[in-house]
N, C-alpha and C. Protein backbone atom coordinates (compact mmCIF):
# COMPACT_ATOMS: atom_id res chain seq x y z
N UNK A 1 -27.90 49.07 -75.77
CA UNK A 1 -27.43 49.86 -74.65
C UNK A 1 -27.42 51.35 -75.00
N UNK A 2 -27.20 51.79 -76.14
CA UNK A 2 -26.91 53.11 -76.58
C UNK A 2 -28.41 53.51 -76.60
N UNK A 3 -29.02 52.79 -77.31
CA UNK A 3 -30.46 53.42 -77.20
C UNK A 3 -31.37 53.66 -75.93
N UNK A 4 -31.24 52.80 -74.88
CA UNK A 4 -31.67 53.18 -73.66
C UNK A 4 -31.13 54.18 -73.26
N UNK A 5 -29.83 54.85 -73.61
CA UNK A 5 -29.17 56.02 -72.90
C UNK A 5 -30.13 57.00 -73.55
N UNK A 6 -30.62 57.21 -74.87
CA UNK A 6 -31.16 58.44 -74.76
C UNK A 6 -32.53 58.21 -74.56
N UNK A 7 -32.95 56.91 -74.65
CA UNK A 7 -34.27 56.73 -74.02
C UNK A 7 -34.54 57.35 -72.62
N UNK A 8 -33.08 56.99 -71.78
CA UNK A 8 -33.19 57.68 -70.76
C UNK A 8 -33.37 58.78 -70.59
N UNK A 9 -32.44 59.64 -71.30
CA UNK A 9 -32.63 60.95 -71.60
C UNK A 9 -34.09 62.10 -71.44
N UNK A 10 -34.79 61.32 -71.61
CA UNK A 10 -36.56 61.87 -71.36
C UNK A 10 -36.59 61.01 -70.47
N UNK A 11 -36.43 60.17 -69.66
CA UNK A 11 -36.65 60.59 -68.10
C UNK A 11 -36.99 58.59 -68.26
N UNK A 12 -36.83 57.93 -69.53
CA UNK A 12 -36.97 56.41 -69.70
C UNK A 12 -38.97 56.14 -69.44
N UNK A 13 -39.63 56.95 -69.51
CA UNK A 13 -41.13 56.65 -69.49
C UNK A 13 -42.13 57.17 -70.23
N UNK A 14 -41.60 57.67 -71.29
CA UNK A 14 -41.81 57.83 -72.95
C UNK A 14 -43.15 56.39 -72.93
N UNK A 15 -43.95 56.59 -73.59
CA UNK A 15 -44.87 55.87 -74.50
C UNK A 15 -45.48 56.28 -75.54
N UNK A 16 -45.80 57.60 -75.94
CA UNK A 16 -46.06 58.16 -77.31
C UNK A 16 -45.70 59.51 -77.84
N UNK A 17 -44.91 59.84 -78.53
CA UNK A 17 -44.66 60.72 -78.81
C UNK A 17 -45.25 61.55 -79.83
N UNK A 18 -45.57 62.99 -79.80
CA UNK A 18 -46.59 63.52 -81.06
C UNK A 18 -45.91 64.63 -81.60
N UNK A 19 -46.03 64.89 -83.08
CA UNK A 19 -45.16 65.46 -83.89
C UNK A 19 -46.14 66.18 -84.46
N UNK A 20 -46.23 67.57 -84.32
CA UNK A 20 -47.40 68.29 -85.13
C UNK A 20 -46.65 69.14 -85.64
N UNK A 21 -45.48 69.13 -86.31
CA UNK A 21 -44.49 70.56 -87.16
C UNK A 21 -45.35 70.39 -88.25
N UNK A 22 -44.03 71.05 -89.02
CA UNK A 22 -44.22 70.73 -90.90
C UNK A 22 -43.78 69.66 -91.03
N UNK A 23 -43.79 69.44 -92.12
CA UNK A 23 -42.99 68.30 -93.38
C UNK A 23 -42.15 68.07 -91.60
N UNK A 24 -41.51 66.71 -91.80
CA UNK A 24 -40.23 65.67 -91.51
C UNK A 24 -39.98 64.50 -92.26
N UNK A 25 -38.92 64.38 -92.29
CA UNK A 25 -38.50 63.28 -93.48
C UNK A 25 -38.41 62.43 -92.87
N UNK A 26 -38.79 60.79 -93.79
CA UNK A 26 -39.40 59.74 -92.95
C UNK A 26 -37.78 59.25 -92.82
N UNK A 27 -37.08 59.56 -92.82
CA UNK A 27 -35.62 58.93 -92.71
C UNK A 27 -34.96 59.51 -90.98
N UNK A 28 -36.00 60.86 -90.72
CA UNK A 28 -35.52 61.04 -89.64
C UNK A 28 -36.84 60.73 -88.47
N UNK A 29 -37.94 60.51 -88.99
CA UNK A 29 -38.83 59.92 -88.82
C UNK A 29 -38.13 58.57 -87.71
N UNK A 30 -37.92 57.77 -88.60
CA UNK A 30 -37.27 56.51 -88.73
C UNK A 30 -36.67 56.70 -87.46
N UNK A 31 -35.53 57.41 -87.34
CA UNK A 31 -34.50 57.62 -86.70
C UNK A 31 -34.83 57.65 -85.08
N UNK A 32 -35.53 58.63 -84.96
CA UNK A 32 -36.06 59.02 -84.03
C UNK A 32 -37.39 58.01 -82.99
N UNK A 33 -37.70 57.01 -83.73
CA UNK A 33 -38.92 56.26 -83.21
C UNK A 33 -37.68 55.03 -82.65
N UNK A 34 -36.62 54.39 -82.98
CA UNK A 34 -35.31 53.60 -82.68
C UNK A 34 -34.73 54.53 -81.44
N UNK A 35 -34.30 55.49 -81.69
CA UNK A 35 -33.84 55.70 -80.66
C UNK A 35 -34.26 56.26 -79.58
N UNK A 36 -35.86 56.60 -79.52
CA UNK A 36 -36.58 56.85 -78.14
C UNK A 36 -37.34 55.68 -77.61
N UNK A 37 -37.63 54.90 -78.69
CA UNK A 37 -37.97 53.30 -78.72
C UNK A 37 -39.06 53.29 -78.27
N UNK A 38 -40.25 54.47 -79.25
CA UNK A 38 -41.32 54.82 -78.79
C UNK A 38 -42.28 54.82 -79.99
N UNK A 39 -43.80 54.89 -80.15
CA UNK A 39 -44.04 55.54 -81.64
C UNK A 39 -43.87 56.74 -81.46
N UNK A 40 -43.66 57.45 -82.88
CA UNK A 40 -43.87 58.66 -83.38
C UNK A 40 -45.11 58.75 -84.16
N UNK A 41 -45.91 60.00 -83.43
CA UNK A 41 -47.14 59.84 -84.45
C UNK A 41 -47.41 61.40 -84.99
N UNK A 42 -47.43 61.19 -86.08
CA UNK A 42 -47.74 62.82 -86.83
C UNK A 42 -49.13 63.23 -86.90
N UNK A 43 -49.53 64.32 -86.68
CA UNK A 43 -50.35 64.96 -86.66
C UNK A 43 -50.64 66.29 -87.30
N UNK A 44 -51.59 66.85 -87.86
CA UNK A 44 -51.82 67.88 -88.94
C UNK A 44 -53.00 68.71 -88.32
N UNK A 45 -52.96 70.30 -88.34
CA UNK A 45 -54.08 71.32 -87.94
C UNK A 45 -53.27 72.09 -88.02
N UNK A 46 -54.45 73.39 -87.94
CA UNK A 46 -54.04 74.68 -88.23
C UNK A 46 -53.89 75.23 -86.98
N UNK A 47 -53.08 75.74 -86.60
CA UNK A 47 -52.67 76.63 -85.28
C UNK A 47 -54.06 77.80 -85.04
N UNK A 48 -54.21 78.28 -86.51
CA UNK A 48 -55.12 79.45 -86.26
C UNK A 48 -56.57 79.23 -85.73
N UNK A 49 -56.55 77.97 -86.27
CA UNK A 49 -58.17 77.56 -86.08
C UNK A 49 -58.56 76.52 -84.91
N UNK A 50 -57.49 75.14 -85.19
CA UNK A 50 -57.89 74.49 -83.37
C UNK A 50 -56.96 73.33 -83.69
N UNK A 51 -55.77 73.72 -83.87
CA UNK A 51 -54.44 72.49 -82.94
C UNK A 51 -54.87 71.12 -83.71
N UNK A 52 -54.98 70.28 -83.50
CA UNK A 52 -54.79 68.58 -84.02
C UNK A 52 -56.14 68.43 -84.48
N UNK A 53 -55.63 67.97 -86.05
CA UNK A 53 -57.04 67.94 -86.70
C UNK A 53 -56.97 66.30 -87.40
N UNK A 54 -56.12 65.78 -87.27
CA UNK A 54 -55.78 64.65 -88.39
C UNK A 54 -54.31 63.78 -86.90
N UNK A 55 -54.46 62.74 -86.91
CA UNK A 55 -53.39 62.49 -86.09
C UNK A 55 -53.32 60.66 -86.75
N UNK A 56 -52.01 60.47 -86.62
CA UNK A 56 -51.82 58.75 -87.00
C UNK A 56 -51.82 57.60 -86.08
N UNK A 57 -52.40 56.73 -86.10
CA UNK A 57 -52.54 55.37 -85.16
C UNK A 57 -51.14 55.11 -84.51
N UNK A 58 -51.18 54.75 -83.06
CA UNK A 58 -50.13 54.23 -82.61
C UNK A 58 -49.72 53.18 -83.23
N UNK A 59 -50.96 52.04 -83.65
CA UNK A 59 -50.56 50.97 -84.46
C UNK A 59 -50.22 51.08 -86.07
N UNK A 60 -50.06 51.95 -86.44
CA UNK A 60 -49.54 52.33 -87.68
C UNK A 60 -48.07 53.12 -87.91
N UNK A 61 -47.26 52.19 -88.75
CA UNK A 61 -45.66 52.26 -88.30
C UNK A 61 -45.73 53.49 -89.78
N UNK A 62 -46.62 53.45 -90.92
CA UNK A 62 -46.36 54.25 -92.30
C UNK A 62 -45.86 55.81 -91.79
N UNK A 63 -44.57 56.03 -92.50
CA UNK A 63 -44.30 57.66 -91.99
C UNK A 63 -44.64 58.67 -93.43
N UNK A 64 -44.68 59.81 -93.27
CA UNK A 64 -45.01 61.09 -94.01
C UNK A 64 -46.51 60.46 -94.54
N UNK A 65 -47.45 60.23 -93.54
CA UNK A 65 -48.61 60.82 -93.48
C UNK A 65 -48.94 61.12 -92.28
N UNK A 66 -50.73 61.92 -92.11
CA UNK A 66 -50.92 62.53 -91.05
C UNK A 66 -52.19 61.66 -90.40
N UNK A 67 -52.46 60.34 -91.06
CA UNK A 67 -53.60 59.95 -90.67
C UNK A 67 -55.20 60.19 -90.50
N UNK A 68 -55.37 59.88 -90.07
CA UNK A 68 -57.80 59.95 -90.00
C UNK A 68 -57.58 61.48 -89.47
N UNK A 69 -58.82 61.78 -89.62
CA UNK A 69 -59.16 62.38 -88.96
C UNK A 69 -59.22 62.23 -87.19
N UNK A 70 -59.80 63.41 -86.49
CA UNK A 70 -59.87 62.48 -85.35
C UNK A 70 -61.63 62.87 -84.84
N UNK A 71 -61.71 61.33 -84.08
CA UNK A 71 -63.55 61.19 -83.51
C UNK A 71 -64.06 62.40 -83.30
N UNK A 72 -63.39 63.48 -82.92
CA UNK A 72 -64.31 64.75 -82.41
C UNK A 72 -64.56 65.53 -83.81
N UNK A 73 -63.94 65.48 -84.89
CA UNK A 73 -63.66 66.27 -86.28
C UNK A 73 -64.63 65.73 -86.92
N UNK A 74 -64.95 66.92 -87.78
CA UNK A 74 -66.12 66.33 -89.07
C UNK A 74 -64.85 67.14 -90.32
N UNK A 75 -64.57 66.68 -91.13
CA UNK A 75 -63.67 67.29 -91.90
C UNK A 75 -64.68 67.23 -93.86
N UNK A 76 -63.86 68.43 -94.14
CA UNK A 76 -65.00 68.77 -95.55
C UNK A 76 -63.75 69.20 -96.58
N UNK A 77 -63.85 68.30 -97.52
CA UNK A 77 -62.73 68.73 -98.40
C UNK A 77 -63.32 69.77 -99.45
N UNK A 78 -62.75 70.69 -99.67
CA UNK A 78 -62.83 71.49 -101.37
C UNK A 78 -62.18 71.24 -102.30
N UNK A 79 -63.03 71.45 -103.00
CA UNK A 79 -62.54 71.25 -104.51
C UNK A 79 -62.00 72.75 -105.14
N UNK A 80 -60.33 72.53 -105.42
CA UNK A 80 -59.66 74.34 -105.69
C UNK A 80 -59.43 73.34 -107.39
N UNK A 81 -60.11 73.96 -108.76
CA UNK A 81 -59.96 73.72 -109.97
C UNK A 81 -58.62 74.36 -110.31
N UNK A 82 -58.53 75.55 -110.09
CA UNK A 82 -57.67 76.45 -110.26
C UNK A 82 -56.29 75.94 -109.99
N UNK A 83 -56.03 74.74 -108.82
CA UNK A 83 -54.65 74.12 -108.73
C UNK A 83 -55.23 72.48 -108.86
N UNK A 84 -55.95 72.43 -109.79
CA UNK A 84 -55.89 71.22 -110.56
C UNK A 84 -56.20 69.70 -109.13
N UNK A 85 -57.23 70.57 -108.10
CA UNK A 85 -57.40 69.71 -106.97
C UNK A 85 -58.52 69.50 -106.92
N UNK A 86 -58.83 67.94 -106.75
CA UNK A 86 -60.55 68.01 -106.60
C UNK A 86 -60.86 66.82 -105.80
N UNK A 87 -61.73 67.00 -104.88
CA UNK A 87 -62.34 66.06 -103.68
C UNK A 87 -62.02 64.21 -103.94
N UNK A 88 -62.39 63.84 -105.22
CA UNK A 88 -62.00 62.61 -105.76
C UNK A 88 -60.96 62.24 -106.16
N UNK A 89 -59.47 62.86 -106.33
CA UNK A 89 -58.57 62.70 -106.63
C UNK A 89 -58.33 60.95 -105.34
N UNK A 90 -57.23 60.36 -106.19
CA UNK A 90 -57.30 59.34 -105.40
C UNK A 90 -55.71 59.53 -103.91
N UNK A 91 -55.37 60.48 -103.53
CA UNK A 91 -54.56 60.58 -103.09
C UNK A 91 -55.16 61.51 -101.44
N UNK A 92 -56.30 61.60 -101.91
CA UNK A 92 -57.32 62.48 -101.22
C UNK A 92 -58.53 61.63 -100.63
N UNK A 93 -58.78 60.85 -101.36
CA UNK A 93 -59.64 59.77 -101.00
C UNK A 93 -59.50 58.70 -99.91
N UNK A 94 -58.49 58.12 -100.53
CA UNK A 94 -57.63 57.33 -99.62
C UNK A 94 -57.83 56.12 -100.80
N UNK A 95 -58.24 56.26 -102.00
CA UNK A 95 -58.41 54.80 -102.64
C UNK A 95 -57.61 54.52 -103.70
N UNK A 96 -56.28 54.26 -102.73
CA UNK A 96 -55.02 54.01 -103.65
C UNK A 96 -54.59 52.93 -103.68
C-alpha cells in the first residue's frame, strides 16, 4: 500500500525510468526501483558530445553499471598507458 502511494505520486503510469547522472549507489539504486515499482535503467554519455551513449536492458536487474552500447553507437576504446588502462583489460572487455 505504501508503495503505490508514491507510485502514485508520478501520476501511477511509470514504466521505465532513466538515470543518466553520475555515480548512484546501488543501495539507492535498489531503493528507488521498489518504491516506483518500475525499472531503473542507467545510462552513460557525454553531455558535450551527444546525450546517451551506453544505456542498461530493462531486463537486466545488475545495478552500478551502464550497459551495451546502444544500436545507433559504434563505440572505440583507447588505450591511456599512462593510467595503467588498456583496451583488453578484462573489466573493459566484458570477459569477467
Amino acid at each position: 500500500m505504501f508503495f503505490n502511494q508514491i507510485k502514485l505520486t508520478l501520476g501511477g503510469r511509470v514504466k521505465t525510468m532513466v538515470i543518466g547522472s553520475g555515480y548512484i549507489s546501488q543501495e539507492i539504486l535498489n531503493v528507488l526501483r521498489v518504491c516506483f515499482c518500475s525499472p531503473i535503467l542507467e545510462g552513460y554519455g557525454l553531455t558535450e558530445t551527444g546525450s546517451a551513449v551506453c544505456l542498461t536492458s530493462p531486463i537486466d536487474p545488475a545495478s552500478c553499471v551502464v550497459g551495451g552500447p546502444l544500436s545507433c553507437i559504434r563505440l572505440r576504446l583507447k588505450e591511456i598507458p599512462e593510467i595503467n588502462s588498456f583496451s583488453n583489460d578484462e573489466y573493459l572487455s566484458g570477459e569477467i
